[in-house]
PDB file of N, CA and C in Angstrom:
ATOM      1  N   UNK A   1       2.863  -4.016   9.587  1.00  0.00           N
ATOM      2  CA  UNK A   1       1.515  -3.672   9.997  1.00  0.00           C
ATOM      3  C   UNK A   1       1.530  -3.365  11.495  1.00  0.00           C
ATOM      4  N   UNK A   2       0.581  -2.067  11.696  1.00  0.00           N
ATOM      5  CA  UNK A   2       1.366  -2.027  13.077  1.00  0.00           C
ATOM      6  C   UNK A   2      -0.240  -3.211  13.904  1.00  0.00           C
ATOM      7  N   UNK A   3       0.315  -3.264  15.407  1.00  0.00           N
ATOM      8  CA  UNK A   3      -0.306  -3.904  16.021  1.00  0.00           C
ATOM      9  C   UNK A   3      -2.254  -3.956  15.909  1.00  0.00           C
ATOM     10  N   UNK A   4      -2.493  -2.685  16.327  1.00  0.00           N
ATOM     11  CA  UNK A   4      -3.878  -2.545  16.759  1.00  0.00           C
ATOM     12  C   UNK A   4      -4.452  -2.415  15.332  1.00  0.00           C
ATOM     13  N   UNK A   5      -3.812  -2.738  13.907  1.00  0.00           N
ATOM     14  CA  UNK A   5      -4.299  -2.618  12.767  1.00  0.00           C
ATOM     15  C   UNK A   5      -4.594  -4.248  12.410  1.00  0.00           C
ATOM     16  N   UNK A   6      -3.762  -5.461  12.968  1.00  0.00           N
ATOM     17  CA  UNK A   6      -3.950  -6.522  12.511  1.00  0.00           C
ATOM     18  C   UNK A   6      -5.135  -6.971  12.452  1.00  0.00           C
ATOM     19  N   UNK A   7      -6.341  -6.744  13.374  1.00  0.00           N
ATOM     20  CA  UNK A   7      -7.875  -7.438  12.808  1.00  0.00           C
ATOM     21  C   UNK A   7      -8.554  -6.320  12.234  1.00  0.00           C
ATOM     22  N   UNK A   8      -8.046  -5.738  11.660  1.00  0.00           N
ATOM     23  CA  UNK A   8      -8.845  -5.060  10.568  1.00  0.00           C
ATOM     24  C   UNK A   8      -8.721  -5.338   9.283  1.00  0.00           C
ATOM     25  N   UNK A   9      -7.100  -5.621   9.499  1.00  0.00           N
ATOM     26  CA  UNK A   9      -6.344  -6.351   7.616  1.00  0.00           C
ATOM     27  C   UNK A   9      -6.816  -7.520   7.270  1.00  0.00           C
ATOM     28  N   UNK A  10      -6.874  -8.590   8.598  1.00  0.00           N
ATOM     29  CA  UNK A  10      -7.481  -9.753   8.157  1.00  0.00           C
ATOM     30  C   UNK A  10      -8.707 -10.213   8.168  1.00  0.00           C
ATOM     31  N   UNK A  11      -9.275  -9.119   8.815  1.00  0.00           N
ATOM     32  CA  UNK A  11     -11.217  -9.298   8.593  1.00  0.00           C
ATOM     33  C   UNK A  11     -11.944  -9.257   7.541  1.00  0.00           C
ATOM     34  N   UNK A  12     -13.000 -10.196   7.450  1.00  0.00           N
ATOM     35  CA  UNK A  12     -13.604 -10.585   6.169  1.00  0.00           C
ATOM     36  C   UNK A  12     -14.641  -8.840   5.567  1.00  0.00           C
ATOM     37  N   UNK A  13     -14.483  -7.842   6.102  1.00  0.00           N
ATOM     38  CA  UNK A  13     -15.034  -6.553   5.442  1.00  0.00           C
ATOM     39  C   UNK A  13     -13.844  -5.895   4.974  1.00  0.00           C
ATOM     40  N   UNK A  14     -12.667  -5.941   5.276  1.00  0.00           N
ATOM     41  CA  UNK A  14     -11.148  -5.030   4.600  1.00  0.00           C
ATOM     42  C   UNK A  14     -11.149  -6.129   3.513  1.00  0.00           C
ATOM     43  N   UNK A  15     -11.337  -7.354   2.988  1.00  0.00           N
ATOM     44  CA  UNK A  15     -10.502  -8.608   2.904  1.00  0.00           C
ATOM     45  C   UNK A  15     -11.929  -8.254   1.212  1.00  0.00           C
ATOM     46  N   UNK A  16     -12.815  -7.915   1.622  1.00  0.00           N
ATOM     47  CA  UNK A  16     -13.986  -7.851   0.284  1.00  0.00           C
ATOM     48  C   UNK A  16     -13.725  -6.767  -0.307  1.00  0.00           C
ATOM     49  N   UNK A  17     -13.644  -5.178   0.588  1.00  0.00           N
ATOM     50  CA  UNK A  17     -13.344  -4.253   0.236  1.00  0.00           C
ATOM     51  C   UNK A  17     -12.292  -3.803  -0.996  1.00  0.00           C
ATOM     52  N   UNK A  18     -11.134  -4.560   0.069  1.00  0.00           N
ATOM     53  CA  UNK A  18      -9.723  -4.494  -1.474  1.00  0.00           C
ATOM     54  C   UNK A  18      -9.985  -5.500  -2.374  1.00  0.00           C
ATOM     55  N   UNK A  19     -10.881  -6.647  -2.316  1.00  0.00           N
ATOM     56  CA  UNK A  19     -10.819  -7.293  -3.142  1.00  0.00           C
ATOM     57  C   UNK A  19     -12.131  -6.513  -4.478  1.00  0.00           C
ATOM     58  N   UNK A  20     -12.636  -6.195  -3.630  1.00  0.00           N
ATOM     59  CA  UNK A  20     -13.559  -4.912  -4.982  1.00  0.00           C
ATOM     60  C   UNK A  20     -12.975  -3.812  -5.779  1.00  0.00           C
ATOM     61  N   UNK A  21     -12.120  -3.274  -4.525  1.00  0.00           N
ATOM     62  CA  UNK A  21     -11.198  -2.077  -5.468  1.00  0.00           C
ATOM     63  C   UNK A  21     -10.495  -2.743  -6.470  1.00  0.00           C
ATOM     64  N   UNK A  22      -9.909  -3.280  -6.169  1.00  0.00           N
ATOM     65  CA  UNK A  22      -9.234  -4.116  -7.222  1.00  0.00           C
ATOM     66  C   UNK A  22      -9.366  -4.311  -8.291  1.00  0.00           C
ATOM     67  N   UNK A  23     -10.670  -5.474  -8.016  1.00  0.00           N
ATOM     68  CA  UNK A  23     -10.899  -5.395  -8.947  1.00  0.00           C
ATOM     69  C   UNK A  23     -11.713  -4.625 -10.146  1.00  0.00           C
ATOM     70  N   UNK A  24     -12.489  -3.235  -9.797  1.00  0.00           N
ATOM     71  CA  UNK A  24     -12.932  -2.254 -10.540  1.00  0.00           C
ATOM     72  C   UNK A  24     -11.885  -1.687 -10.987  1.00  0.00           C
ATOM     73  N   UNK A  25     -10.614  -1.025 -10.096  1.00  0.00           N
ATOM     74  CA  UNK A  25      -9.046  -0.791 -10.991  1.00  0.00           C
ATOM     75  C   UNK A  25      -9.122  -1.362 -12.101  1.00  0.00           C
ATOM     76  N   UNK A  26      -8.898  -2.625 -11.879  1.00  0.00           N
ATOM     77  CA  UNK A  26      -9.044  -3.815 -12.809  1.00  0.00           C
ATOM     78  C   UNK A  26      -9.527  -3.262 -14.692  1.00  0.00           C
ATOM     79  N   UNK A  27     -11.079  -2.844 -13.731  1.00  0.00           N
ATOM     80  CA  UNK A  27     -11.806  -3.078 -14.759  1.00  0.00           C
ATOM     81  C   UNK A  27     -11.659  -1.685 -15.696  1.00  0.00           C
ATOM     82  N   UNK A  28     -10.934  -0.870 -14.474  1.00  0.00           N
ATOM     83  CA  UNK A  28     -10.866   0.638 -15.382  1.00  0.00           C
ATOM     84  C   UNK A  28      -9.489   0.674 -16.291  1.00  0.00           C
ATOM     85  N   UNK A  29      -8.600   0.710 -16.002  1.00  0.00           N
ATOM     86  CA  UNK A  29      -7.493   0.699 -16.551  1.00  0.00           C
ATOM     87  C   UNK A  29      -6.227  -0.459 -16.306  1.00  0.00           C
ATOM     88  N   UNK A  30      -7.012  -1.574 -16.248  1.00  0.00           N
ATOM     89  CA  UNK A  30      -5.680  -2.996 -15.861  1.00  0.00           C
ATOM     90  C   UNK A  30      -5.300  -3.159 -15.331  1.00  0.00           C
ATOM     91  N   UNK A  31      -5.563  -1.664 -13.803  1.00  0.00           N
ATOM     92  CA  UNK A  31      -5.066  -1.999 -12.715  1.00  0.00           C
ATOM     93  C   UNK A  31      -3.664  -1.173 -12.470  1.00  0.00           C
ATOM     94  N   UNK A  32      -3.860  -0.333 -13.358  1.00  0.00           N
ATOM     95  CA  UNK A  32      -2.390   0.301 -13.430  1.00  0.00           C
ATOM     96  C   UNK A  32      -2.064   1.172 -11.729  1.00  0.00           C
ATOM     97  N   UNK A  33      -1.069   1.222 -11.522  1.00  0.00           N
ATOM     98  CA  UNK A  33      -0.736   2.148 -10.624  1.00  0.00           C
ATOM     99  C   UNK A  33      -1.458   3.639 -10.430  1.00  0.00           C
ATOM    100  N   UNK A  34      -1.828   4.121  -9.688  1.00  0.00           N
ATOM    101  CA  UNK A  34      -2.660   5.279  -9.953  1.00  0.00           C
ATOM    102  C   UNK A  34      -1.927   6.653  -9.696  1.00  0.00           C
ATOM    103  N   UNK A  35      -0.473   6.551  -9.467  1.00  0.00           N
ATOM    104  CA  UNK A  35       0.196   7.827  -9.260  1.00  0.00           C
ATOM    105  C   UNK A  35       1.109   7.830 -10.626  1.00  0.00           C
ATOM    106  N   UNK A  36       1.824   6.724 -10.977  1.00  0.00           N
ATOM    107  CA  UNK A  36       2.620   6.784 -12.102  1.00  0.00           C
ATOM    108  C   UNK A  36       2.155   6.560 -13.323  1.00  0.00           C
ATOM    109  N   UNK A  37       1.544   5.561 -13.238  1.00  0.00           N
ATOM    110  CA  UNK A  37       0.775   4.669 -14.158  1.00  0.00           C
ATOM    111  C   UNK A  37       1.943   4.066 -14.989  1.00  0.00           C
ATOM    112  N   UNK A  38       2.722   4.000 -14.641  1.00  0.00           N
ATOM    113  CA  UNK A  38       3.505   2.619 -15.513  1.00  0.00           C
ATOM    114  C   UNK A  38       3.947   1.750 -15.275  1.00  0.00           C
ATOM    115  N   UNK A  39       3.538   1.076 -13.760  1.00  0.00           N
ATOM    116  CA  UNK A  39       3.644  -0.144 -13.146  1.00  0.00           C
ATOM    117  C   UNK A  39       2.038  -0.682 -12.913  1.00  0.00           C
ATOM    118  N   UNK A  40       2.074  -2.144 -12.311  1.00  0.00           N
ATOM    119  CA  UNK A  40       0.969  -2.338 -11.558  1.00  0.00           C
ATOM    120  C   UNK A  40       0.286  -2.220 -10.170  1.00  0.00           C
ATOM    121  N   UNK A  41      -0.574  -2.134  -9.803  1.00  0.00           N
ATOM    122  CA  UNK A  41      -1.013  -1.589  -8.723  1.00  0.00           C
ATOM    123  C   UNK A  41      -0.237  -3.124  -7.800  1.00  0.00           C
ATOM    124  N   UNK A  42       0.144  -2.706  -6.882  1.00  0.00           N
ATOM    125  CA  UNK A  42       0.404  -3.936  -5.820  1.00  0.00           C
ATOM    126  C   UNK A  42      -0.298  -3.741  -4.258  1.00  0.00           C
ATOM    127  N   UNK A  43      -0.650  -2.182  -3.674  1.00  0.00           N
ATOM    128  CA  UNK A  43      -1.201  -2.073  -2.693  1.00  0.00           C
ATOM    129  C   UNK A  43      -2.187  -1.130  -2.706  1.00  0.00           C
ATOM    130  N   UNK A  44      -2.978  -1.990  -1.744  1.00  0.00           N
ATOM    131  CA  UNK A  44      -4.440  -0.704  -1.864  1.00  0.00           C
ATOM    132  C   UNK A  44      -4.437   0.786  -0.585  1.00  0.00           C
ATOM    133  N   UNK A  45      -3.610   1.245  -0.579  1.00  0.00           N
ATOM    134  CA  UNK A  45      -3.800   2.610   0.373  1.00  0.00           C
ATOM    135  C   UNK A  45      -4.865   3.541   0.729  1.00  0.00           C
ATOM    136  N   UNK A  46      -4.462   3.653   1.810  1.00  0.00           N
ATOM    137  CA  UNK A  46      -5.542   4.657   2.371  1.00  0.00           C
ATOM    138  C   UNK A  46      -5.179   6.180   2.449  1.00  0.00           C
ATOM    139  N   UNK A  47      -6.398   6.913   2.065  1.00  0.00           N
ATOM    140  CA  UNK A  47      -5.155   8.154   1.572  1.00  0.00           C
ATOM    141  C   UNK A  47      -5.377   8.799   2.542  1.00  0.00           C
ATOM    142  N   UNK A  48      -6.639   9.052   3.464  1.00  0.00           N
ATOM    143  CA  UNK A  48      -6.663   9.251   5.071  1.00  0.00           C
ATOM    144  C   UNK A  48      -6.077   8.180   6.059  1.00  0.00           C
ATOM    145  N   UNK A  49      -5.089   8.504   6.383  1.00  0.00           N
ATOM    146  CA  UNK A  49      -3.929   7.270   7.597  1.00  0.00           C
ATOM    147  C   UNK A  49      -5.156   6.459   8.591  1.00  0.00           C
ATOM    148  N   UNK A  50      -5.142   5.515   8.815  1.00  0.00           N
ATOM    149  CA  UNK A  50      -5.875   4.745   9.532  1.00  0.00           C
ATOM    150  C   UNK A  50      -4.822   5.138  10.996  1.00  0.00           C
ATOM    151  N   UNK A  51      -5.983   5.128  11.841  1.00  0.00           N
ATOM    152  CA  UNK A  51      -5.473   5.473  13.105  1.00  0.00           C
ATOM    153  C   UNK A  51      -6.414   4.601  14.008  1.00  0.00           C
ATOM    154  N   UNK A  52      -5.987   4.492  15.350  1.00  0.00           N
ATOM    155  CA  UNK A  52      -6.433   3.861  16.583  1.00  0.00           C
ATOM    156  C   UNK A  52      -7.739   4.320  16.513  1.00  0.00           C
ATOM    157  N   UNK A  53      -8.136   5.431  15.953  1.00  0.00           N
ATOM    158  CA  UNK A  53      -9.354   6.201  16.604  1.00  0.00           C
ATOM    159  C   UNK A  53     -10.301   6.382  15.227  1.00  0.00           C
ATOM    160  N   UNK A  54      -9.930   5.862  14.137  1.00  0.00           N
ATOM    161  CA  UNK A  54     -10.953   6.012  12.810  1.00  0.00           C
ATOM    162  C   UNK A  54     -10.931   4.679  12.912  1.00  0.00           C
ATOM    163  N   UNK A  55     -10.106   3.645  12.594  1.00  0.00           N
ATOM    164  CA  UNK A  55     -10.261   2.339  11.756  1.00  0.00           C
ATOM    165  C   UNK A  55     -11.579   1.857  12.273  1.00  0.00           C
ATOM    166  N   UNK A  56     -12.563   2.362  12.917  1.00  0.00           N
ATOM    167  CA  UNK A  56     -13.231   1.686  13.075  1.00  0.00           C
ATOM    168  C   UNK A  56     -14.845   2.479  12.528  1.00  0.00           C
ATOM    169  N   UNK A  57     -14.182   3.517  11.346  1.00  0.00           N
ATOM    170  CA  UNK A  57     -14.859   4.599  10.965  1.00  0.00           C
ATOM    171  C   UNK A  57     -15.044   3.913   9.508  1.00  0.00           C
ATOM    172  N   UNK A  58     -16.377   3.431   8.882  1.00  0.00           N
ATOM    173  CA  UNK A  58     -16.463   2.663   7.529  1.00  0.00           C
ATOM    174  C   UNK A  58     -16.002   3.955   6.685  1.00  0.00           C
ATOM    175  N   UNK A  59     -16.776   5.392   6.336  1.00  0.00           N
ATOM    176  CA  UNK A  59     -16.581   5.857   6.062  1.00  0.00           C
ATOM    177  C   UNK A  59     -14.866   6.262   6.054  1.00  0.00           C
ATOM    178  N   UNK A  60     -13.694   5.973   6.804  1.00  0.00           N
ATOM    179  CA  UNK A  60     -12.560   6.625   6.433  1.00  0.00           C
ATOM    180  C   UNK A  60     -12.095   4.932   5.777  1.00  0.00           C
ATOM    181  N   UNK A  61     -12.314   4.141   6.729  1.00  0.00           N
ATOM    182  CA  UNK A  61     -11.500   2.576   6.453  1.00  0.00           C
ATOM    183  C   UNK A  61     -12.113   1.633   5.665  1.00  0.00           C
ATOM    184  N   UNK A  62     -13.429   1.916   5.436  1.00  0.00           N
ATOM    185  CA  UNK A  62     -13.807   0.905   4.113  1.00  0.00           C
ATOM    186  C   UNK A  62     -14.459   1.478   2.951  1.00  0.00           C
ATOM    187  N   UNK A  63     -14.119   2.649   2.931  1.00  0.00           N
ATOM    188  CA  UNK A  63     -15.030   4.068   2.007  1.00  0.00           C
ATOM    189  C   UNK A  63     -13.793   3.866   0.595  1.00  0.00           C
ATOM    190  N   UNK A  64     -14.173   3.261  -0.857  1.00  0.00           N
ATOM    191  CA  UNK A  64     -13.622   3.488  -1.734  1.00  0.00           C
ATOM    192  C   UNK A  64     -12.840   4.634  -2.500  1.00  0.00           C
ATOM    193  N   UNK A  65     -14.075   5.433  -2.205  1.00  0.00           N
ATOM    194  CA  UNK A  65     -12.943   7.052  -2.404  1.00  0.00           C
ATOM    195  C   UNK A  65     -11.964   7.513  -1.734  1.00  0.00           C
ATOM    196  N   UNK A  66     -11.721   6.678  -0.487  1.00  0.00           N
ATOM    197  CA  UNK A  66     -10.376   7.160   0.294  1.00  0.00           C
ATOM    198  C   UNK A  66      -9.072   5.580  -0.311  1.00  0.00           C
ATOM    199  N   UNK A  67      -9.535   5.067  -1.523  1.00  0.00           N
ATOM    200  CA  UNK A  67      -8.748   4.347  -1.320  1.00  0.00           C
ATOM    201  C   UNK A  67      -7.712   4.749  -2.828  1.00  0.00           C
ATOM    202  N   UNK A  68      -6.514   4.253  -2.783  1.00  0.00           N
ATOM    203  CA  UNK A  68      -5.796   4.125  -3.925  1.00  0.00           C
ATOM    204  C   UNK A  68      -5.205   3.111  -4.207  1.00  0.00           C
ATOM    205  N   UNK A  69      -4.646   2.162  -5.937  1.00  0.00           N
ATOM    206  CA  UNK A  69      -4.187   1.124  -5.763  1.00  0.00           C
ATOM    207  C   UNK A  69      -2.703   1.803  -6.233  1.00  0.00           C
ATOM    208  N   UNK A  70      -1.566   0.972  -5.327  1.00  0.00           N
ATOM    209  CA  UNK A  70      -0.462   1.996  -5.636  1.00  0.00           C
ATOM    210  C   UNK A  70       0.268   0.592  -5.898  1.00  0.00           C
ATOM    211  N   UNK A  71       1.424   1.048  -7.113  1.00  0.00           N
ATOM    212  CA  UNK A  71       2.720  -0.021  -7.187  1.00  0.00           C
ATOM    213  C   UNK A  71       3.456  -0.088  -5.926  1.00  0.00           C
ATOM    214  N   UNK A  72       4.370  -1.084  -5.697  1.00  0.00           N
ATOM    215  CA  UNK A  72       4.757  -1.413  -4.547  1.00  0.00           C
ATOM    216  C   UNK A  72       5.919   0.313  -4.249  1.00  0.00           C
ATOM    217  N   UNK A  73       6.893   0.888  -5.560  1.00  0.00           N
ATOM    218  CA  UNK A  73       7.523   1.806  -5.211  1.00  0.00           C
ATOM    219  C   UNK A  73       6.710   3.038  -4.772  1.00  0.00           C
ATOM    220  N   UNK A  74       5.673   3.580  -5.986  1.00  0.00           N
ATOM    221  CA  UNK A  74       5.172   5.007  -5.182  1.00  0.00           C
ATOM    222  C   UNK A  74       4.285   4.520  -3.411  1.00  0.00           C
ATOM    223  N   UNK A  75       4.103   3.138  -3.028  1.00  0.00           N
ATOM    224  CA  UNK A  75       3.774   3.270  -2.038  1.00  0.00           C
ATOM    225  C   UNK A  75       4.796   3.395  -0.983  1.00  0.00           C
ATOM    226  N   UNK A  76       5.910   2.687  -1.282  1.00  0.00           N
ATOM    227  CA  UNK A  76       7.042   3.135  -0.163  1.00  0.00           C
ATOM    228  C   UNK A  76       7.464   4.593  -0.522  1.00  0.00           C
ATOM    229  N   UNK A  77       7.284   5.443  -1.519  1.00  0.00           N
ATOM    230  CA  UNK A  77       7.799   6.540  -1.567  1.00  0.00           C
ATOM    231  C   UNK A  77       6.923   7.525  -0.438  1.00  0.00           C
ATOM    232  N   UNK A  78       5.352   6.866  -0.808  1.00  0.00           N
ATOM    233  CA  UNK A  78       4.645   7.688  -0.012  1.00  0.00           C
ATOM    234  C   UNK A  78       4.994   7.847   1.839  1.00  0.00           C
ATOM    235  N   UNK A  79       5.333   6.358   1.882  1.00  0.00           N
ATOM    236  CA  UNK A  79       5.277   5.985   3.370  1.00  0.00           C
ATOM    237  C   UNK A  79       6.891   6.502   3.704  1.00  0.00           C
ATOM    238  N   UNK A  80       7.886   6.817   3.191  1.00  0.00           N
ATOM    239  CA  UNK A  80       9.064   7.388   3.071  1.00  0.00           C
ATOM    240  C   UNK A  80      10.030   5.536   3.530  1.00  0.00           C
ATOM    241  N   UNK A  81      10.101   4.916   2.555  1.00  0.00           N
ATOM    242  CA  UNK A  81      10.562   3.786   3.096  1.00  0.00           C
ATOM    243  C   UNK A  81      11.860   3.601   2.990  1.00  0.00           C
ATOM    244  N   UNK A  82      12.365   4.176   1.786  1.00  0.00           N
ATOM    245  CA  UNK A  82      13.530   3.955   1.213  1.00  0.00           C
ATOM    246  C   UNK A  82      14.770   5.058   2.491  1.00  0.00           C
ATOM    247  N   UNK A  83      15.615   4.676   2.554  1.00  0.00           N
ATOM    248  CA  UNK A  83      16.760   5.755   3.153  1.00  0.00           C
ATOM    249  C   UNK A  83      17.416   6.259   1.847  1.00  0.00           C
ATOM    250  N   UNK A  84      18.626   7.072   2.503  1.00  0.00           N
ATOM    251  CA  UNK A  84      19.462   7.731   1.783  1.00  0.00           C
ATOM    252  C   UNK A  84      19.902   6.678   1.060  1.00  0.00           C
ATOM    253  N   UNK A  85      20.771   6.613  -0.263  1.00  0.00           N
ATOM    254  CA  UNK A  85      21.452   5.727  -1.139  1.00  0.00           C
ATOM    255  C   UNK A  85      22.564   5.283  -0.466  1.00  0.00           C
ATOM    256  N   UNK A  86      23.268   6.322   0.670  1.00  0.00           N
ATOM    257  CA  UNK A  86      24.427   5.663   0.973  1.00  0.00           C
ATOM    258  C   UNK A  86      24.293   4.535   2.561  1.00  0.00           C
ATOM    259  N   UNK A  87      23.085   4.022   2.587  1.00  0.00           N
ATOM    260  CA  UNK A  87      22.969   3.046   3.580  1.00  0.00           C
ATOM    261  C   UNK A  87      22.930   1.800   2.722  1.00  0.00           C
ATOM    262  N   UNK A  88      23.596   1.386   3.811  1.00  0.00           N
ATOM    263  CA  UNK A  88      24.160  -0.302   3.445  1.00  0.00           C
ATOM    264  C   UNK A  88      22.689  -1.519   3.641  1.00  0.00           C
ATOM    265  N   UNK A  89      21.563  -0.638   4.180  1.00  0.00           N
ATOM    266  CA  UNK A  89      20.268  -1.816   4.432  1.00  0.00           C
ATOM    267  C   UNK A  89      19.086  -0.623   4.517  1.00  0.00           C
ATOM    268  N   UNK A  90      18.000  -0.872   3.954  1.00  0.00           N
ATOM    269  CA  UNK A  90      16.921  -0.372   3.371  1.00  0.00           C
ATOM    270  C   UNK A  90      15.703  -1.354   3.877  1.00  0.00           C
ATOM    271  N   UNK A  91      14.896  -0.978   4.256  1.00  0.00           N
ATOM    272  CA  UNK A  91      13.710  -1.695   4.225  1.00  0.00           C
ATOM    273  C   UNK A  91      12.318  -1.689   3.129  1.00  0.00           C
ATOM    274  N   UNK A  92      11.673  -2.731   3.541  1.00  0.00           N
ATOM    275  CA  UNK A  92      10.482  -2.937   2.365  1.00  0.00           C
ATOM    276  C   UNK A  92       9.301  -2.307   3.112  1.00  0.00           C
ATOM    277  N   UNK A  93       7.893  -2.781   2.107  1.00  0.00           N
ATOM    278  CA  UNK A  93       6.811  -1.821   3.015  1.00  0.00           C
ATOM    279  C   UNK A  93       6.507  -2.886   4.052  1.00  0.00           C
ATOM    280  N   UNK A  94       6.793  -4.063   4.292  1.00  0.00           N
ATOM    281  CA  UNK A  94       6.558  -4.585   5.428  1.00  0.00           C
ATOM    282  C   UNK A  94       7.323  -4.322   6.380  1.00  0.00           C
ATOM    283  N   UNK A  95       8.502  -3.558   6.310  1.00  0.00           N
ATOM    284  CA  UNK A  95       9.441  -3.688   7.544  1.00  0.00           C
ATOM    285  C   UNK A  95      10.851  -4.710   7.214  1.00  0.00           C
ATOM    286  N   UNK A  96      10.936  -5.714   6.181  1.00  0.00           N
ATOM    287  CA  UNK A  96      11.927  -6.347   6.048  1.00  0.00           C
ATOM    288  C   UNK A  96      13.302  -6.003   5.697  1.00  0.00           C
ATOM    289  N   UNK A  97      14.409  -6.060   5.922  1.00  0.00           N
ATOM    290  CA  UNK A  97      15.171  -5.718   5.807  1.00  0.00           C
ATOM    291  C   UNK A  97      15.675  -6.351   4.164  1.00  0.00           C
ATOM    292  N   UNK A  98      16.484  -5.319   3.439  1.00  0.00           N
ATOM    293  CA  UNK A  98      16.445  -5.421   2.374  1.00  0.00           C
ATOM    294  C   UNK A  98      18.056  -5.095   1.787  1.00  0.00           C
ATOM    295  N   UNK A  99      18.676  -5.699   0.772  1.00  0.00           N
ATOM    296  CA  UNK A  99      20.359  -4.808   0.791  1.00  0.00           C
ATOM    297  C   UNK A  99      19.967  -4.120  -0.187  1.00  0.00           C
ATOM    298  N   UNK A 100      21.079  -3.078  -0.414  1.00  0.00           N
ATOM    299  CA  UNK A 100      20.705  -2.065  -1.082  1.00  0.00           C
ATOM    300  C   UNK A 100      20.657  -2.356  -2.826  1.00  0.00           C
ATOM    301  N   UNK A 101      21.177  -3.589  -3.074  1.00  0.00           N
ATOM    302  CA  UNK A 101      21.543  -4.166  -4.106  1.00  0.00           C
ATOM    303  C   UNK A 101      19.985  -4.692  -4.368  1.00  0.00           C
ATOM    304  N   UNK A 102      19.447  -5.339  -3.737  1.00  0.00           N
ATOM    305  CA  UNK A 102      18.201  -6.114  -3.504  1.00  0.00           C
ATOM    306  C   UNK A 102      17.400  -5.149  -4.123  1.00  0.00           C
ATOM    307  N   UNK A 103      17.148  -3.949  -3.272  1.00  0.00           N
ATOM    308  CA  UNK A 103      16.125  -2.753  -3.955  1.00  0.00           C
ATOM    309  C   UNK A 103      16.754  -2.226  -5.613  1.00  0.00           C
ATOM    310  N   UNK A 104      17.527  -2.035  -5.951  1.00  0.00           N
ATOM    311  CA  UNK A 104      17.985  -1.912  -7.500  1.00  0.00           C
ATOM    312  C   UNK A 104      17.112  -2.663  -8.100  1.00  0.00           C
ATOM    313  N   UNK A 105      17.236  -4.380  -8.141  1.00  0.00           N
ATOM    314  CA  UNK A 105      17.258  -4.868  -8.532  1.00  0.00           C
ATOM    315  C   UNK A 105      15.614  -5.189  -8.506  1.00  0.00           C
ATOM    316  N   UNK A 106      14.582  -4.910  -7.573  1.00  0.00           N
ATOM    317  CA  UNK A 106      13.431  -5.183  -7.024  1.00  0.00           C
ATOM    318  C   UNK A 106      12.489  -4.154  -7.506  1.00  0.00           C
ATOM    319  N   UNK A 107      12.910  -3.222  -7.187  1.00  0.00           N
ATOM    320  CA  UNK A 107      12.004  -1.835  -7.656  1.00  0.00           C
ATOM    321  C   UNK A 107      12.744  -1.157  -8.774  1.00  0.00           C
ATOM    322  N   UNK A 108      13.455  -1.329  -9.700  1.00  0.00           N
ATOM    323  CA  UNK A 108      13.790  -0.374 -11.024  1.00  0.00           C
ATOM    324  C   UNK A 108      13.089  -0.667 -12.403  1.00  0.00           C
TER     325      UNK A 108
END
């Protein structure tokens, strides 16, 4: 998460928000992933990038139609998380470092 985003993730209006998307996902289709649909949703994305200069725009950062619930892979696909196959360490969507064995085994 980058810096100037942390009191927005943990503020009680982002914190109701995803907890609504959610759960209407929920209520529409189980919550499925909304790009593949054959996993479960694990993150709620923003499909306009939150920036220094919107997040503080309800309409881009707490507006439901800009949101999507994505499985944990199409969201790192989106965010380009994964490297090439032939690196020896990969990261997650938080930034953690990951072996390449780890992601096989995590996301397949």
């Amino acid at each position: 998460m980058k810096e100037w985003a942390e009191g927005f993730y943990t503020g009680t209006a982002w914190r109701n928000c995803r907890a609504s998307f959610i759960a209407r996902r929920i209520s529409i289709d189980g919550g499925l992933c909304q790009r593949c649909r054959q996993r479960l949703g694990y993150i709620v994305h923003h499909m306009v990038e939150l920036t220094p200069e919107n997040i503080t725009d309800a309409d881009i950062a707490l507006n439901q139609a800009n949101l999507e619930y994505l499985c944990h892979e199409c969201h790192n696909a989106e965010h380009d998380v994964f490297q090439p196959a032939d690196r020896k360490v990969l990261f997650d969507a938080d930034g953690n470092v990951i072996a390449v064995e780890d992601r096989e085994k995590n996301f397949s």
